[in-house]
C-alpha atoms as a PDB file:
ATOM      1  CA  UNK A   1       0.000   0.000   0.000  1.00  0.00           C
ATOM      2  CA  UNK A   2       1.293   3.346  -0.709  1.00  0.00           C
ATOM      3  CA  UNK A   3       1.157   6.104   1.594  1.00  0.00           C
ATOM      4  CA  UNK A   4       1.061   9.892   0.278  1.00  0.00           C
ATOM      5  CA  UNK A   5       1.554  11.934   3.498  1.00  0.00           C
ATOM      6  CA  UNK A   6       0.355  15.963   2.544  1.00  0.00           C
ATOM      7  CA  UNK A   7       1.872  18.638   5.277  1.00  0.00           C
ATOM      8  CA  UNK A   8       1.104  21.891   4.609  1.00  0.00           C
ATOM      9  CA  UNK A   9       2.641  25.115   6.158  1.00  0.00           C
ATOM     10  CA  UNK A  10       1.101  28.835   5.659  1.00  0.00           C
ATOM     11  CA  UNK A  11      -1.715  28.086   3.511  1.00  0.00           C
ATOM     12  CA  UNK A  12      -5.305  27.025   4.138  1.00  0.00           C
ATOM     13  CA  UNK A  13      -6.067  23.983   2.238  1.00  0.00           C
ATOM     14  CA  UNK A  14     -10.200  23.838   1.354  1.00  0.00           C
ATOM     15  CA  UNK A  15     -12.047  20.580   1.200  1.00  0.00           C
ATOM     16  CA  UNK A  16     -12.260  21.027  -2.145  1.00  0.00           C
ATOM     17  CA  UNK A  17      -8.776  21.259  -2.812  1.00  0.00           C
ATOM     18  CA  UNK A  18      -7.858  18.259  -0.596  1.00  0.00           C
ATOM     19  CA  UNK A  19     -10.241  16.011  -2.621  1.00  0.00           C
ATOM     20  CA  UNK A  20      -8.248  17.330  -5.765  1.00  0.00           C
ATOM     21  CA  UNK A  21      -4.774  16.776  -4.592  1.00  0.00           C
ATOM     22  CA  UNK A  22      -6.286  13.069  -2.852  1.00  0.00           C
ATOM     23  CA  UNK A  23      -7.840  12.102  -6.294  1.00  0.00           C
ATOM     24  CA  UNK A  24      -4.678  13.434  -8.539  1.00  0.00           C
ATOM     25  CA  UNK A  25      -1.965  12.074  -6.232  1.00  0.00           C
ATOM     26  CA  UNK A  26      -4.317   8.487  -6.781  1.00  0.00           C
ATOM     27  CA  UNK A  27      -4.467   8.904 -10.236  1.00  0.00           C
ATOM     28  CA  UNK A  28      -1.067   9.123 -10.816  1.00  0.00           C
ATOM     29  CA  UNK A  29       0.381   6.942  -8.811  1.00  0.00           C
ATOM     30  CA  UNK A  30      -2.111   4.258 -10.192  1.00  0.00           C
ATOM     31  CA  UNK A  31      -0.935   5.700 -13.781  1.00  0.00           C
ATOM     32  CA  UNK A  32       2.583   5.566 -13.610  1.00  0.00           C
ATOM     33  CA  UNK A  33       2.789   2.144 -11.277  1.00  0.00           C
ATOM     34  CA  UNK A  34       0.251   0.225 -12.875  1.00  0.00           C
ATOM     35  CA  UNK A  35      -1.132  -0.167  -9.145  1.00  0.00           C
ATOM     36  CA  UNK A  36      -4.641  -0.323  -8.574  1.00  0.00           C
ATOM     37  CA  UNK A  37      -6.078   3.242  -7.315  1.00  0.00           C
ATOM     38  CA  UNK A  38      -7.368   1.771  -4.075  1.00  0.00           C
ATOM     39  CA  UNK A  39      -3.472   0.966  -2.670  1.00  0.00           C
ATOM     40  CA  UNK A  40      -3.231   4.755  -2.559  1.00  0.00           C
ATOM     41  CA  UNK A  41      -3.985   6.254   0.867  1.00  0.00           C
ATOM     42  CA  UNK A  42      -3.751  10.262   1.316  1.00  0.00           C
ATOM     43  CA  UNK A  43      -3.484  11.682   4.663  1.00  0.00           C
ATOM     44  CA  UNK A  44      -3.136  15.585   5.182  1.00  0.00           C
ATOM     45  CA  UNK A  45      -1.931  17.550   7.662  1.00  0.00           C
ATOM     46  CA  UNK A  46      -1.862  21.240   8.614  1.00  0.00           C
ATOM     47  CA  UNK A  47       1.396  22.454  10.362  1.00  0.00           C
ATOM     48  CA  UNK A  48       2.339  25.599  12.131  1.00  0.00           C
ATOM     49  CA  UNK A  49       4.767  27.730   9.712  1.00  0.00           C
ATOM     50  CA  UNK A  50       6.860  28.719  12.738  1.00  0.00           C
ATOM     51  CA  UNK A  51       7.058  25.155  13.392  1.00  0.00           C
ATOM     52  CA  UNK A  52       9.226  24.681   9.460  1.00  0.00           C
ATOM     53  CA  UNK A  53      12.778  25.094   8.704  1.00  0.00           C
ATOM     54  CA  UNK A  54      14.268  24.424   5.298  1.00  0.00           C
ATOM     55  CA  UNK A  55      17.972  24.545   6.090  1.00  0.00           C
ATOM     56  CA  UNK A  56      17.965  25.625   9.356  1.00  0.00           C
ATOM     57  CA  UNK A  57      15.668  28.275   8.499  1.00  0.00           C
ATOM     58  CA  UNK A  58      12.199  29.321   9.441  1.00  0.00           C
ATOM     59  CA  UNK A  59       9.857  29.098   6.879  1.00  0.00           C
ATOM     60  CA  UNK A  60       8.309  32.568   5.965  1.00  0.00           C
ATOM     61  CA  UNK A  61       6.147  31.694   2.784  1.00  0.00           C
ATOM     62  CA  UNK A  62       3.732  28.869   2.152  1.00  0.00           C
ATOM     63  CA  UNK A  63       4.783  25.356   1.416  1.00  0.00           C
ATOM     64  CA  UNK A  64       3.562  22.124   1.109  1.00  0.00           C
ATOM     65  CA  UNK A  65       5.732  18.739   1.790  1.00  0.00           C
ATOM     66  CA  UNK A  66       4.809  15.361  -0.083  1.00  0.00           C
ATOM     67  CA  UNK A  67       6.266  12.176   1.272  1.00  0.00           C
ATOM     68  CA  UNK A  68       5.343   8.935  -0.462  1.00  0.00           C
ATOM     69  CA  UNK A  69       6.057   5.834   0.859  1.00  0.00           C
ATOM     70  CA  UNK A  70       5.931   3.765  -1.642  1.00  0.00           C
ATOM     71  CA  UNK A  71       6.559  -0.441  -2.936  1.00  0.00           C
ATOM     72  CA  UNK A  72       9.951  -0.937  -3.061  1.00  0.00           C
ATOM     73  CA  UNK A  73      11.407  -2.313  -6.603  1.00  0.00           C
ATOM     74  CA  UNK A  74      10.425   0.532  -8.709  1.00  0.00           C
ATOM     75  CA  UNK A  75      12.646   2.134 -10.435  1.00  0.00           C
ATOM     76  CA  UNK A  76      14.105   5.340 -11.157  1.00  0.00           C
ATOM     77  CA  UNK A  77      12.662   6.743 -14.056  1.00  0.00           C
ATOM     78  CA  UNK A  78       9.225   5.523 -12.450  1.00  0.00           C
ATOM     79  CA  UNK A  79      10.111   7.366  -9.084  1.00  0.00           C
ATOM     80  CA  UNK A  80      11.192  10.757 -11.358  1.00  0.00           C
ATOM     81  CA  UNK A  81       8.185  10.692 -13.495  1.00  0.00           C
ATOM     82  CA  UNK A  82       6.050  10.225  -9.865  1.00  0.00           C
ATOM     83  CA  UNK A  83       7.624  13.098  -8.483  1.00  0.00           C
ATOM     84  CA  UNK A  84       7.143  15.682 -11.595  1.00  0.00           C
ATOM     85  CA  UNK A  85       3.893  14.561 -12.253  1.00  0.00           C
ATOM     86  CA  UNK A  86       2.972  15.037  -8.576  1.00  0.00           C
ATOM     87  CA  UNK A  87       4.145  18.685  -8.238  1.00  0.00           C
ATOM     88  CA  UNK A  88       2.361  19.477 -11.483  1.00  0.00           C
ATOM     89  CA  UNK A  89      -0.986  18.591 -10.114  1.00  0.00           C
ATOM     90  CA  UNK A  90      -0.425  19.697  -6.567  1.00  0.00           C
ATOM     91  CA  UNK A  91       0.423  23.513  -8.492  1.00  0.00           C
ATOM     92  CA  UNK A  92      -2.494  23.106 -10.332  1.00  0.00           C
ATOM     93  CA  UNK A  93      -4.539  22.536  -7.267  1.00  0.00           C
ATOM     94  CA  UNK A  94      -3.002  25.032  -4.882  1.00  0.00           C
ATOM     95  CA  UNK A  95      -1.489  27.495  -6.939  1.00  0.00           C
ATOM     96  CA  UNK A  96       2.009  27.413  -5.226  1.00  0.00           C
ATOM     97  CA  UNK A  97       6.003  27.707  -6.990  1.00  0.00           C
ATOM     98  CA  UNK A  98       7.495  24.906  -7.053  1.00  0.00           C
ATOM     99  CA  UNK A  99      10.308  26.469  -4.678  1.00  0.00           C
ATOM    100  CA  UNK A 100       7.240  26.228  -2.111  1.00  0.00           C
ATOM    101  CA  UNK A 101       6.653  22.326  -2.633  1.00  0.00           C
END
């Protein structure tokens, strides 16, 4: 089963646009693995942005942090094309940089 953990820092993050992320993040993983959708779970989880550091440093813009855990065995080019497809759709969805995911 793969695990898609969503924190978010500075932003708000609607219903709406947690059902997008949820239902893009299980499309694509289902895509690009050939998994069935339903071994995708999606949790969220709104931080504090004084609780973020990037480098030692506070946080003082929005970002949001994806960490898949995902089958071992897959390969590279599988794990690239998961991670560019992923921060495509999560732009789309929340309108942040890339810099800020």
């Amino acid at each position: 089963m793969a695990t898609y953990t969503v924190n978010y820092a500075g932003i708000s993050l609607t219903t709406h646009q947690k059902f997008t992320i949820a239902k893009a993040i299980t499309k694509i993983h289902a895509d690009v693995t050939g998994a069935e959708a339903y071994f995708a779970q999606v949790i969220f989880k709104q931080l504090d942005l004084h609780d973020c550091f990037i480098g030692g440093v506070l946080l003082d813009e929005p970002h949001l942090f994806l960490s898949g855990q995902i089958r071992s065995g897959r390969s590279e080019q599988m794990k690239k094309q998961l991670l560019v497809e992923l921060e495509v759709a999560i732009q789309s969805a929340t309108g942040l940089a890339g810099h800020q995911i």
